[in-house]
Structures are given as structure tokens and as C-alpha cells.
ModelCIF file with pLDDT and N, C-alpha, C, O atoms, coordinates in Angstrom:
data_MODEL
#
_entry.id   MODEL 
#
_entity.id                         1 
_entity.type                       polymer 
_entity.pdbx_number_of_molecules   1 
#
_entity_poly.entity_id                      1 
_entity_poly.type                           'polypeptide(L)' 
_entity_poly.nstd_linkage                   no 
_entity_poly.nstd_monomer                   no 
_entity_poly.pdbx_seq_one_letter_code       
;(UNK)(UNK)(UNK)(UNK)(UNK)(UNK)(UNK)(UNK)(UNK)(UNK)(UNK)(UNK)(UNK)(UNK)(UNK)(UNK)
(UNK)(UNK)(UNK)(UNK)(UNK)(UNK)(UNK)(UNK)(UNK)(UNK)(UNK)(UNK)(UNK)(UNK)(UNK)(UNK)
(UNK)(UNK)(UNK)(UNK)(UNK)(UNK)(UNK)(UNK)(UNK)(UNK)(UNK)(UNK)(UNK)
;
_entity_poly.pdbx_seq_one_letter_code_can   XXXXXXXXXXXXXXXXXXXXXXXXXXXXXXXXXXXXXXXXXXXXX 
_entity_poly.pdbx_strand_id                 A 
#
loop_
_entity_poly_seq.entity_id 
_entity_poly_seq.num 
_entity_poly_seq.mon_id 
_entity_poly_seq.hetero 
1 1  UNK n 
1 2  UNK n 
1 3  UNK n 
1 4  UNK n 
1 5  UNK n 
1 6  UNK n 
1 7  UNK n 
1 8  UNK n 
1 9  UNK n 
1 10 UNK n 
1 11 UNK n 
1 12 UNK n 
1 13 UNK n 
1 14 UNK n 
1 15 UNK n 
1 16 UNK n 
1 17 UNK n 
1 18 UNK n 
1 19 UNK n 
1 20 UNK n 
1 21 UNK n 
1 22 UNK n 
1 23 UNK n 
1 24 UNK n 
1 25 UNK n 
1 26 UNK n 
1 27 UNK n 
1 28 UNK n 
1 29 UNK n 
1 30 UNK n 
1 31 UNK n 
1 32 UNK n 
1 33 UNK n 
1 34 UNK n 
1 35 UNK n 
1 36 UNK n 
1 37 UNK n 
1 38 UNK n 
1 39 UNK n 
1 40 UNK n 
1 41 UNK n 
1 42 UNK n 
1 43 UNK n 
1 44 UNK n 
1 45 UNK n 
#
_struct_asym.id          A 
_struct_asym.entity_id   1 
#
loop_
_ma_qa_metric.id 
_ma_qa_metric.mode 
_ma_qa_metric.name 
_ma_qa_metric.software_group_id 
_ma_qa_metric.type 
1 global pLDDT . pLDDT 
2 local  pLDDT . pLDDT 
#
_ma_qa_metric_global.metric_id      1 
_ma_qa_metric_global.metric_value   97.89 
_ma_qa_metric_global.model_id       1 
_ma_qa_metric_global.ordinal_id     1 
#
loop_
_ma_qa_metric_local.label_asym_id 
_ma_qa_metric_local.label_comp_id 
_ma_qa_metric_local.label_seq_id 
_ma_qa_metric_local.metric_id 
_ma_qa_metric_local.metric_value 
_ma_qa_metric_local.model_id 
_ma_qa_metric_local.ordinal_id 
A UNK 1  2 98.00 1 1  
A UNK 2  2 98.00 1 2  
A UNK 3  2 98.00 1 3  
A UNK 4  2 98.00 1 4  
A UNK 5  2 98.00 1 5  
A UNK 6  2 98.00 1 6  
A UNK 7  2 99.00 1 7  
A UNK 8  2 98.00 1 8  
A UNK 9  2 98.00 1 9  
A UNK 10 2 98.00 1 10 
A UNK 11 2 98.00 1 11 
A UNK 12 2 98.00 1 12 
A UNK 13 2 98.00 1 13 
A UNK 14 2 98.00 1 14 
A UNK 15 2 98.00 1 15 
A UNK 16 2 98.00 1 16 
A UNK 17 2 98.00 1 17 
A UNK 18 2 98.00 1 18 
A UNK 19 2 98.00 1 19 
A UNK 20 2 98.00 1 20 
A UNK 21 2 98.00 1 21 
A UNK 22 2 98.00 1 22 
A UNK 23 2 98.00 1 23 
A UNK 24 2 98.00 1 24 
A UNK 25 2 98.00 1 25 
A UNK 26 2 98.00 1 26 
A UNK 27 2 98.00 1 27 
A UNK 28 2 98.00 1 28 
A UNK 29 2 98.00 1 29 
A UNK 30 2 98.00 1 30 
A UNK 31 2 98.00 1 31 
A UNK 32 2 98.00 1 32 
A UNK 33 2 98.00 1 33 
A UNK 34 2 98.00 1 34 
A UNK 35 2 98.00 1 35 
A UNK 36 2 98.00 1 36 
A UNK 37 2 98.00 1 37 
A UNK 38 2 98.00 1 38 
A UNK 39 2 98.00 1 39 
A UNK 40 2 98.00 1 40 
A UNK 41 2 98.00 1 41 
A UNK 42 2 97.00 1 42 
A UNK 43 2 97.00 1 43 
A UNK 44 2 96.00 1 44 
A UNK 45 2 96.00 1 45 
#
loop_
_atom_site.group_PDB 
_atom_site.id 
_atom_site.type_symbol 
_atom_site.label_atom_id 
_atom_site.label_alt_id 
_atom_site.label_comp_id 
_atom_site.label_asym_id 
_atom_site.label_entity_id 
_atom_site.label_seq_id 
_atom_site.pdbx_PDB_ins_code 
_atom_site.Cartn_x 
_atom_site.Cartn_y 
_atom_site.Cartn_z 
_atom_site.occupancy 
_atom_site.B_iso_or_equiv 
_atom_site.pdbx_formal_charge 
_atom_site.auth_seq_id 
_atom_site.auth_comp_id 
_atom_site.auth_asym_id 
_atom_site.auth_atom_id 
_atom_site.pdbx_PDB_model_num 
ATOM 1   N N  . UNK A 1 1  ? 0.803   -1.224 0.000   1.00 98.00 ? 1  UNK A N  1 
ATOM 2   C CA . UNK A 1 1  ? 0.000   0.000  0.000   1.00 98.00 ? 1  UNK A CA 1 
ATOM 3   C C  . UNK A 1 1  ? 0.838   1.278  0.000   1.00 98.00 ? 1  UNK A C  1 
ATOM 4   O O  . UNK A 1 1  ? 0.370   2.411  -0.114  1.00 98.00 ? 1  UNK A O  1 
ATOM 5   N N  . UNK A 1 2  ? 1.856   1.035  0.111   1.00 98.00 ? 2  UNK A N  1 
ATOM 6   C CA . UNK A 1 2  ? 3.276   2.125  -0.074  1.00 98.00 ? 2  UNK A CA 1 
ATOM 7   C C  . UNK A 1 2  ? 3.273   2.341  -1.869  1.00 98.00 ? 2  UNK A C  1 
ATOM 8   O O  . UNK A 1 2  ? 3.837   3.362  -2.260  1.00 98.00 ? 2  UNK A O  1 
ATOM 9   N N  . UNK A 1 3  ? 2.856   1.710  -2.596  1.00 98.00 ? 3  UNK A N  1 
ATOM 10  C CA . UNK A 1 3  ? 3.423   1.721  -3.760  1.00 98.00 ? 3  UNK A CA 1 
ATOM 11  C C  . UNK A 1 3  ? 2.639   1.823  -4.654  1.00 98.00 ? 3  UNK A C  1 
ATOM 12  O O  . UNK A 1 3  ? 1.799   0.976  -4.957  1.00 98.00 ? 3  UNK A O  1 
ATOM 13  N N  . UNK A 1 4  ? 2.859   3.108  -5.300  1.00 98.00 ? 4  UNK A N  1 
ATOM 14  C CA . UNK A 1 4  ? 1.961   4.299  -5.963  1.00 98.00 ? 4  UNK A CA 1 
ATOM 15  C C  . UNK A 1 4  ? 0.625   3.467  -7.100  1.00 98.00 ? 4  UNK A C  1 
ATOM 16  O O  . UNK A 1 4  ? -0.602  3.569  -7.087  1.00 98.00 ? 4  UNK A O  1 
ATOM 17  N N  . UNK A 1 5  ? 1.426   2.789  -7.857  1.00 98.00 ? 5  UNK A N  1 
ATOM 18  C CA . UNK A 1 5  ? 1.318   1.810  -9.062  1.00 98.00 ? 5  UNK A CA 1 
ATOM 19  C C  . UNK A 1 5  ? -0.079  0.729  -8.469  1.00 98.00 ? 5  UNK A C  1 
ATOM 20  O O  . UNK A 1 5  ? -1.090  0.286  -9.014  1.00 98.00 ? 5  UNK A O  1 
ATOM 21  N N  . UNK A 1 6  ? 0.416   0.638  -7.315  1.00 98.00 ? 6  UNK A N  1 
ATOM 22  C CA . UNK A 1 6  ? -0.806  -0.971 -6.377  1.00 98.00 ? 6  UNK A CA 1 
ATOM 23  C C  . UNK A 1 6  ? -1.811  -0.340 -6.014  1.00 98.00 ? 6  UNK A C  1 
ATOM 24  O O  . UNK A 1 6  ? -2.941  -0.826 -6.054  1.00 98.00 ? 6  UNK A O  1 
ATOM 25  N N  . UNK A 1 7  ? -1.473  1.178  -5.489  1.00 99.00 ? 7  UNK A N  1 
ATOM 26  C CA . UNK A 1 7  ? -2.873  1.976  -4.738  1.00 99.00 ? 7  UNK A CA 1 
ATOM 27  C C  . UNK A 1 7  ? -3.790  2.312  -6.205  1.00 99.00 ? 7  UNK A C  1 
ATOM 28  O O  . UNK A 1 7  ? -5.020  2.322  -6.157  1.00 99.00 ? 7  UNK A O  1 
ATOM 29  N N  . UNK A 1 8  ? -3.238  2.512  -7.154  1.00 98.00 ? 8  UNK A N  1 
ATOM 30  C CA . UNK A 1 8  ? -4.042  3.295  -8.477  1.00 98.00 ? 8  UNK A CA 1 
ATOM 31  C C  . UNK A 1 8  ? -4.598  1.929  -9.070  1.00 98.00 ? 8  UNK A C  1 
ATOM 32  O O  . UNK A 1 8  ? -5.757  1.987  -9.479  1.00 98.00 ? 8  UNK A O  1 
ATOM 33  N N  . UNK A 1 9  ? -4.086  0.975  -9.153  1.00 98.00 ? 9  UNK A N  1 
ATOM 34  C CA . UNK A 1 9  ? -4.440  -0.269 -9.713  1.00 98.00 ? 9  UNK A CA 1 
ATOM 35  C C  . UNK A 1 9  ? -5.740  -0.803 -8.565  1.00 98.00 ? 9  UNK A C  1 
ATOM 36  O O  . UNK A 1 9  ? -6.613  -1.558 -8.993  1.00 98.00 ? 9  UNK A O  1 
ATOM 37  N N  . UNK A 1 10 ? -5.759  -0.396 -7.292  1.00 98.00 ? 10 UNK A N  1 
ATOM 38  C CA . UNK A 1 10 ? -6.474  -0.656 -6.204  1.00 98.00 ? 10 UNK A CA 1 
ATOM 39  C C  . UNK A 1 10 ? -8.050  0.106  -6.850  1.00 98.00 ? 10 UNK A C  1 
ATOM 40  O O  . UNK A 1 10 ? -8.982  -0.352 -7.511  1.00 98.00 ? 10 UNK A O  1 
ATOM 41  N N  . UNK A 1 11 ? -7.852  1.007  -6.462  1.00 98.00 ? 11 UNK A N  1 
ATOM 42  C CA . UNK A 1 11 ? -8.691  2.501  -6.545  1.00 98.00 ? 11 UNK A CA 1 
ATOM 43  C C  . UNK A 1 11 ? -9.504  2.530  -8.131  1.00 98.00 ? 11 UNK A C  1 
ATOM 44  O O  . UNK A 1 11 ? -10.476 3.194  -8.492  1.00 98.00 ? 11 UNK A O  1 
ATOM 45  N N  . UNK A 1 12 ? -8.677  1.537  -8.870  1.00 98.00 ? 12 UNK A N  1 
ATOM 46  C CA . UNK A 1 12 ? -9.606  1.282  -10.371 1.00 98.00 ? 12 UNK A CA 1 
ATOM 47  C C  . UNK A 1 12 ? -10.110 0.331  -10.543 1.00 98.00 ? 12 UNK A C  1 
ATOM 48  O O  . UNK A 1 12 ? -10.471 -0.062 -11.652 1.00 98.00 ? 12 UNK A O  1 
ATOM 49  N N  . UNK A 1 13 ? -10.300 -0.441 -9.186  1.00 98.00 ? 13 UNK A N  1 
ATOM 50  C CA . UNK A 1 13 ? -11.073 -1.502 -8.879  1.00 98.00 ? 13 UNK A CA 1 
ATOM 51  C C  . UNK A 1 13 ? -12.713 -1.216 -8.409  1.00 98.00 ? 13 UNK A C  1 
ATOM 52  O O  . UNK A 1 13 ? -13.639 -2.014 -8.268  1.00 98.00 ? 13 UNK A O  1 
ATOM 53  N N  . UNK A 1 14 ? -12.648 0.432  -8.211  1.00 98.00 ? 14 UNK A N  1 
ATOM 54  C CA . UNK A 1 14 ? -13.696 0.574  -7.326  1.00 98.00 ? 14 UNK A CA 1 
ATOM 55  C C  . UNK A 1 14 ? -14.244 2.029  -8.129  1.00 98.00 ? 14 UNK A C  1 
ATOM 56  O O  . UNK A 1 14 ? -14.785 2.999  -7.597  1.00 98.00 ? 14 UNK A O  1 
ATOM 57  N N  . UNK A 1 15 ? -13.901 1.821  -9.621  1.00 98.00 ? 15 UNK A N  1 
ATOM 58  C CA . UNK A 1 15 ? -14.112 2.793  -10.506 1.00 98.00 ? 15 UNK A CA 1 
ATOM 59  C C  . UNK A 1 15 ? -13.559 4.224  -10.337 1.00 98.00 ? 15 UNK A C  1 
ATOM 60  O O  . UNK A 1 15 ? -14.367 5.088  -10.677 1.00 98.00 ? 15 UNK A O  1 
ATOM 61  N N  . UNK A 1 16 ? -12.372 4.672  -9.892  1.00 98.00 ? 16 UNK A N  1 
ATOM 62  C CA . UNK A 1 16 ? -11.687 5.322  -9.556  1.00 98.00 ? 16 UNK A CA 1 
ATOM 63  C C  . UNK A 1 16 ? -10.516 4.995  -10.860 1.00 98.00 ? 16 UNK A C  1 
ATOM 64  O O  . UNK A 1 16 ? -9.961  3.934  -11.146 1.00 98.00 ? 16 UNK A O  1 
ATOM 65  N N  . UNK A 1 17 ? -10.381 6.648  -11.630 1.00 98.00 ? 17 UNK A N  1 
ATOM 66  C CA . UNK A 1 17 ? -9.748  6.531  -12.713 1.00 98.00 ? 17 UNK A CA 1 
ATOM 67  C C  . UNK A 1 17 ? -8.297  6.522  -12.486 1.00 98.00 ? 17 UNK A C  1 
ATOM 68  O O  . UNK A 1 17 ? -7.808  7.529  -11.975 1.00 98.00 ? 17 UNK A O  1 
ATOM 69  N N  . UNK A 1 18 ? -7.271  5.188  -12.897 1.00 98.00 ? 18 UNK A N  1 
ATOM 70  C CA . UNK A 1 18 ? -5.827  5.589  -12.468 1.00 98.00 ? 18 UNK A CA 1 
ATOM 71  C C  . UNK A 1 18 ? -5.254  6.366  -12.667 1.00 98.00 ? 18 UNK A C  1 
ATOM 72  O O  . UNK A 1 18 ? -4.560  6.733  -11.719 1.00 98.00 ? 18 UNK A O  1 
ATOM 73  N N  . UNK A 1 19 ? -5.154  6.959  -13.648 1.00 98.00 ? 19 UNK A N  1 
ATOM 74  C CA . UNK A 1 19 ? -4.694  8.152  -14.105 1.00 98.00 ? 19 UNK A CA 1 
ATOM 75  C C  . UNK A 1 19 ? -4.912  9.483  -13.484 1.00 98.00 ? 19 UNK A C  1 
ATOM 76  O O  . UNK A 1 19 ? -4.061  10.356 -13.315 1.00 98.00 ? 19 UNK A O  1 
ATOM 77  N N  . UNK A 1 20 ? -5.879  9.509  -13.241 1.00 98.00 ? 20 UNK A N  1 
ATOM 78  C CA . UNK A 1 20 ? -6.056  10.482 -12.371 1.00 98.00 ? 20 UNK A CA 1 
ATOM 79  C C  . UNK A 1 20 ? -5.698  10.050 -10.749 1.00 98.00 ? 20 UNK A C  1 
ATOM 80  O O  . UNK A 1 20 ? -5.572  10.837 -9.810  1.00 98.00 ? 20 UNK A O  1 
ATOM 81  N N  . UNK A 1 21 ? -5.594  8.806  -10.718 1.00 98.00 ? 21 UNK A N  1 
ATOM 82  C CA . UNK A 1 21 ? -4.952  8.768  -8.988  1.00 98.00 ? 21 UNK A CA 1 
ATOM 83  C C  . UNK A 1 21 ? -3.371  8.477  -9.152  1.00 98.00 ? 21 UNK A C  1 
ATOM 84  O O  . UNK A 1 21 ? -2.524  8.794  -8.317  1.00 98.00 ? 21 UNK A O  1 
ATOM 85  N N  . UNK A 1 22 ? -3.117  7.798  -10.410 1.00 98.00 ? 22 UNK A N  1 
ATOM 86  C CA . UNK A 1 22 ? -1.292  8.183  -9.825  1.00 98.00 ? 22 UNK A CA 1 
ATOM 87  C C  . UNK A 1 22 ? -0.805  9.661  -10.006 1.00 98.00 ? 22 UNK A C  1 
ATOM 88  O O  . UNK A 1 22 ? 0.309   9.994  -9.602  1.00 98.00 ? 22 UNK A O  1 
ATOM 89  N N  . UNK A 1 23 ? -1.870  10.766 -10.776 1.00 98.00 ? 23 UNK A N  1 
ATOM 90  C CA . UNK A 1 23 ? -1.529  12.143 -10.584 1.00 98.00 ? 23 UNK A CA 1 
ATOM 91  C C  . UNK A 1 23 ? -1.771  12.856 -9.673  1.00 98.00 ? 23 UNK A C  1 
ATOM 92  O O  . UNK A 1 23 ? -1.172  13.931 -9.653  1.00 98.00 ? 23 UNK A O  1 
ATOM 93  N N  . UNK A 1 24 ? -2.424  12.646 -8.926  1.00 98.00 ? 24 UNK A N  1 
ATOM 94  C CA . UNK A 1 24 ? -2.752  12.904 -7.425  1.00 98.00 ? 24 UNK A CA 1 
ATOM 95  C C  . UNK A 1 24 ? -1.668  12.414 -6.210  1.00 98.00 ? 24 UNK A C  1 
ATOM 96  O O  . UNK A 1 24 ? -1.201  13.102 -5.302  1.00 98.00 ? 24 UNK A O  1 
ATOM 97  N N  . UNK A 1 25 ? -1.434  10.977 -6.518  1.00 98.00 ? 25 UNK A N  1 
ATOM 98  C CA . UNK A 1 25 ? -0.534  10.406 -5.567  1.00 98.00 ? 25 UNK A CA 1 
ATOM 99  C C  . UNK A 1 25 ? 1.088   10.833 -5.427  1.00 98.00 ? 25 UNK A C  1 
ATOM 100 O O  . UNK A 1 25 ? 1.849   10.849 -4.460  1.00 98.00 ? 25 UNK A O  1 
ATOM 101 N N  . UNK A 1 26 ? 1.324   11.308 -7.414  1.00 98.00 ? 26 UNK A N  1 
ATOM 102 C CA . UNK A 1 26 ? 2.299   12.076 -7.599  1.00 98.00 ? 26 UNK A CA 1 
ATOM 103 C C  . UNK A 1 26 ? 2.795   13.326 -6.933  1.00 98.00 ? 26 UNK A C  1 
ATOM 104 O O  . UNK A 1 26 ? 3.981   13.624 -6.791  1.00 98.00 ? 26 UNK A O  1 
ATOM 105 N N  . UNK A 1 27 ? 1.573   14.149 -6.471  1.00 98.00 ? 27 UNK A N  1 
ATOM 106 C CA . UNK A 1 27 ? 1.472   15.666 -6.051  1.00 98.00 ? 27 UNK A CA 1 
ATOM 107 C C  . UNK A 1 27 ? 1.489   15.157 -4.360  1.00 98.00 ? 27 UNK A C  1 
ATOM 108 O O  . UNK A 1 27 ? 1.706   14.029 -3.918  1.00 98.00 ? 27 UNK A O  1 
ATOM 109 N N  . UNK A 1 28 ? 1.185   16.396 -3.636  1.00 98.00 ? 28 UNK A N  1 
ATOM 110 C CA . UNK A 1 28 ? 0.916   16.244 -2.417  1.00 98.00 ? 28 UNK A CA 1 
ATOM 111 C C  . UNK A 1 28 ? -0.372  17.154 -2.418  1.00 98.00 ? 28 UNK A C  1 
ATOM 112 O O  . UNK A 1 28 ? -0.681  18.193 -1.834  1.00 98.00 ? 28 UNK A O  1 
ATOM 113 N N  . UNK A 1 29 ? -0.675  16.746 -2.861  1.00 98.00 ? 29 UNK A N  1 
ATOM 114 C CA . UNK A 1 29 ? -2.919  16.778 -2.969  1.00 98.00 ? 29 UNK A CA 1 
ATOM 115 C C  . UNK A 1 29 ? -3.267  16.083 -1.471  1.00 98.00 ? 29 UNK A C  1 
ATOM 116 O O  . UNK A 1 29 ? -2.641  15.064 -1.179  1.00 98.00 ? 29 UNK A O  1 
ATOM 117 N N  . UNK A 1 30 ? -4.121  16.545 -0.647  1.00 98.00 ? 30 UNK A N  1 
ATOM 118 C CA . UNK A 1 30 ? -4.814  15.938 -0.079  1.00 98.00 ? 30 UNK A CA 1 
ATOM 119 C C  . UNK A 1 30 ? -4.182  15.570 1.316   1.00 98.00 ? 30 UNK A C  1 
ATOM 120 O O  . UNK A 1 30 ? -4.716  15.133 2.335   1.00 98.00 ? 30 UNK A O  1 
ATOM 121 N N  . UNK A 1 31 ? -2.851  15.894 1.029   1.00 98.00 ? 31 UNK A N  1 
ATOM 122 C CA . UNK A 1 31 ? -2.556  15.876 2.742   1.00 98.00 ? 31 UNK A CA 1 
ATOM 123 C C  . UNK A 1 31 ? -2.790  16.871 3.983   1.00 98.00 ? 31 UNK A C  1 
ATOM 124 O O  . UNK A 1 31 ? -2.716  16.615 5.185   1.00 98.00 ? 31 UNK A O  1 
ATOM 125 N N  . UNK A 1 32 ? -3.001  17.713 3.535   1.00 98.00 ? 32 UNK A N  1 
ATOM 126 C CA . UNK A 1 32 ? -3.994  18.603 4.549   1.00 98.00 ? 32 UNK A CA 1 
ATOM 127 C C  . UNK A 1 32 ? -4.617  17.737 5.135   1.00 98.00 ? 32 UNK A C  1 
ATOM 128 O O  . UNK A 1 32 ? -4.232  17.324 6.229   1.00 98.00 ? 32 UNK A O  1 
ATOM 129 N N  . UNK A 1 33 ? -5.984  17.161 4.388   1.00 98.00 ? 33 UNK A N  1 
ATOM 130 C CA . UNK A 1 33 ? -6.676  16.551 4.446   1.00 98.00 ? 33 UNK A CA 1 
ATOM 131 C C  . UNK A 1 33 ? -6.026  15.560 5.361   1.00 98.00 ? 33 UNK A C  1 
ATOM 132 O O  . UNK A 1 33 ? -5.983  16.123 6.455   1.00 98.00 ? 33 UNK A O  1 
ATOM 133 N N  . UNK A 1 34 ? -5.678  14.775 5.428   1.00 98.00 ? 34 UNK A N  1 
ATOM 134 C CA . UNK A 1 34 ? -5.186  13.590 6.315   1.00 98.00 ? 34 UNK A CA 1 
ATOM 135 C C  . UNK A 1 34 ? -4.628  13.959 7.554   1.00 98.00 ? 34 UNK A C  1 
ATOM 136 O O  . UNK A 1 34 ? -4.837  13.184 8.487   1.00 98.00 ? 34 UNK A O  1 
ATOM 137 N N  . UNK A 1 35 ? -3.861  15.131 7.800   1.00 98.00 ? 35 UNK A N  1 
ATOM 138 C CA . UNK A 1 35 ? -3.344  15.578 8.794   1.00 98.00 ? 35 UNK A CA 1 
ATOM 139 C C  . UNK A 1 35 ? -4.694  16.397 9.610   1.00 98.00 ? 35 UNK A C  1 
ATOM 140 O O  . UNK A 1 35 ? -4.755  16.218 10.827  1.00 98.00 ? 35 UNK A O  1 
ATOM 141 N N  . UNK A 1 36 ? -5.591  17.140 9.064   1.00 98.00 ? 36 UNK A N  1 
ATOM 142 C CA . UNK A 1 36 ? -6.754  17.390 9.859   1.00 98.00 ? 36 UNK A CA 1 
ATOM 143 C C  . UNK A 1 36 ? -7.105  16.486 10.658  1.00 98.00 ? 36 UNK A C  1 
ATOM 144 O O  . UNK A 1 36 ? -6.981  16.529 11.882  1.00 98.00 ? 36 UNK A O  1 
ATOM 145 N N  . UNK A 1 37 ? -7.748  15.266 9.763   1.00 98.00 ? 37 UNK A N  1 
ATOM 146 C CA . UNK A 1 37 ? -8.572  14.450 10.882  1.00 98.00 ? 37 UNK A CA 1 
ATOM 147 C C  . UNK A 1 37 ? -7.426  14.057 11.806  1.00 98.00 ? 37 UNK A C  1 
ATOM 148 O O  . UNK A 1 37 ? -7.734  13.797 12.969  1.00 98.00 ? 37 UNK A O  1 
ATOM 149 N N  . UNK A 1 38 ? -6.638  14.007 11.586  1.00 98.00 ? 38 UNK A N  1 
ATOM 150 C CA . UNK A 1 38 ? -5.109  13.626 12.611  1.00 98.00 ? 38 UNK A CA 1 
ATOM 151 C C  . UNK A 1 38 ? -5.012  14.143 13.822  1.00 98.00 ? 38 UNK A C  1 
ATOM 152 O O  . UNK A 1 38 ? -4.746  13.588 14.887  1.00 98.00 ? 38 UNK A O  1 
ATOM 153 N N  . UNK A 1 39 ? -5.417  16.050 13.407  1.00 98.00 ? 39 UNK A N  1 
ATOM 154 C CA . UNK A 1 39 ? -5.336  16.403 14.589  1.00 98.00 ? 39 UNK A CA 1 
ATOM 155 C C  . UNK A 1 39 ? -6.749  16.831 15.017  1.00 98.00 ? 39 UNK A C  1 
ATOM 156 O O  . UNK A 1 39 ? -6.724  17.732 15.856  1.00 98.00 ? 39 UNK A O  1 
ATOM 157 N N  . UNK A 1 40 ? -7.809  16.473 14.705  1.00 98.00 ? 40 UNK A N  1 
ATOM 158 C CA . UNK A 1 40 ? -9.328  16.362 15.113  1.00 98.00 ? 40 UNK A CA 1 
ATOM 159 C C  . UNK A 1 40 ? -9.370  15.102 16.022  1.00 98.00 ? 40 UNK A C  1 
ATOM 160 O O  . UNK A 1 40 ? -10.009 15.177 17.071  1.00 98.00 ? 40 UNK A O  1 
ATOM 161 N N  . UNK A 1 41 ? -8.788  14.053 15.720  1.00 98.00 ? 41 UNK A N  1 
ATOM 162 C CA . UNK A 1 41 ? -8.995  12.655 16.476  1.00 98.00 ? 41 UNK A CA 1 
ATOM 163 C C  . UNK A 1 41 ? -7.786  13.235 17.866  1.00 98.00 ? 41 UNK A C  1 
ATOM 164 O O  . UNK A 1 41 ? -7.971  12.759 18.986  1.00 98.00 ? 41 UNK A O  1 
ATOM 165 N N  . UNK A 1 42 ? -7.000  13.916 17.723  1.00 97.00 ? 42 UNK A N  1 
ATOM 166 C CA . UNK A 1 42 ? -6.198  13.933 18.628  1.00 97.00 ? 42 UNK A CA 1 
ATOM 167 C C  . UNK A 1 42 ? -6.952  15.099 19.470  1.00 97.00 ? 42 UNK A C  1 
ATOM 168 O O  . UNK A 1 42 ? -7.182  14.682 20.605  1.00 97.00 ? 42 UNK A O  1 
ATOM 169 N N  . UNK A 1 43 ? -7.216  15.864 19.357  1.00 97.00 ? 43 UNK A N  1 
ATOM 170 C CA . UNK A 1 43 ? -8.142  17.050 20.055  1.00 97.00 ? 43 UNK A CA 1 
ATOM 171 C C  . UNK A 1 43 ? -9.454  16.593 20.592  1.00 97.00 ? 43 UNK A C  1 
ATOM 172 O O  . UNK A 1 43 ? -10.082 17.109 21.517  1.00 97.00 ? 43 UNK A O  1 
ATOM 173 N N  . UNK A 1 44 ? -9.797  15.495 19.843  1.00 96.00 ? 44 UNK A N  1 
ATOM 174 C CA . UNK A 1 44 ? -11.274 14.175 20.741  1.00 96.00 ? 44 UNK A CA 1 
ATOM 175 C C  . UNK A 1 44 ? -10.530 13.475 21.572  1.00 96.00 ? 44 UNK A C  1 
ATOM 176 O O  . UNK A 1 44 ? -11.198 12.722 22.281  1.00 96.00 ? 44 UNK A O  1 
ATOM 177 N N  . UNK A 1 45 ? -8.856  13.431 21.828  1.00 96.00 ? 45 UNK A N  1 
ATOM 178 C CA . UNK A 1 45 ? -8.596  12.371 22.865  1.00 96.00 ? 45 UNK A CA 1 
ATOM 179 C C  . UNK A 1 45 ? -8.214  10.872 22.459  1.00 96.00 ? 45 UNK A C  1 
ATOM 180 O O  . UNK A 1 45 ? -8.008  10.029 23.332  1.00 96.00 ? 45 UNK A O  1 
#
């Protein structure tokens, strides 16, 4: 799940276009995002 190629091949299993997710996975898109709930779950305790 480390490896860009397995997550996009994953994610076009579930109609999620690869191309558009190894260009995403390429960028740093969306890590905001991940670090929020990070520190939302940590601010719930």
C-alpha cells in the first residue's frame, strides 16, 4: 500500500480513474486533508 502503481491499480477496482490517482498520488494533494482528521482525532482524545 506504499506503492503508488498498487494503490491506483487498487482505486480502479472501485471505478476510480488511475490516471487520475497516480496524478494525485504524484502531487501532495490531499494531505492537509489527512493531517486534519489527525489532529481532530487527537483534540477528541
Amino acid at each position: 500500500l506504499g506503492d503508488h502503481e498498487t494503490l491506483a491499480a487498487l482505486a480502479q477496482t472501485v471505478d476510480l480513474d488511475k490516471a487520475e490517482v497516480l496524478a494525485m498520488l504524484a502531487s501532495d494533494a490531499y494531505a492537509t486533508d489527512v493531517r486534519d482528521d489527525e489532529q481532530t482525532g487527537a483534540a477528541l482524545g
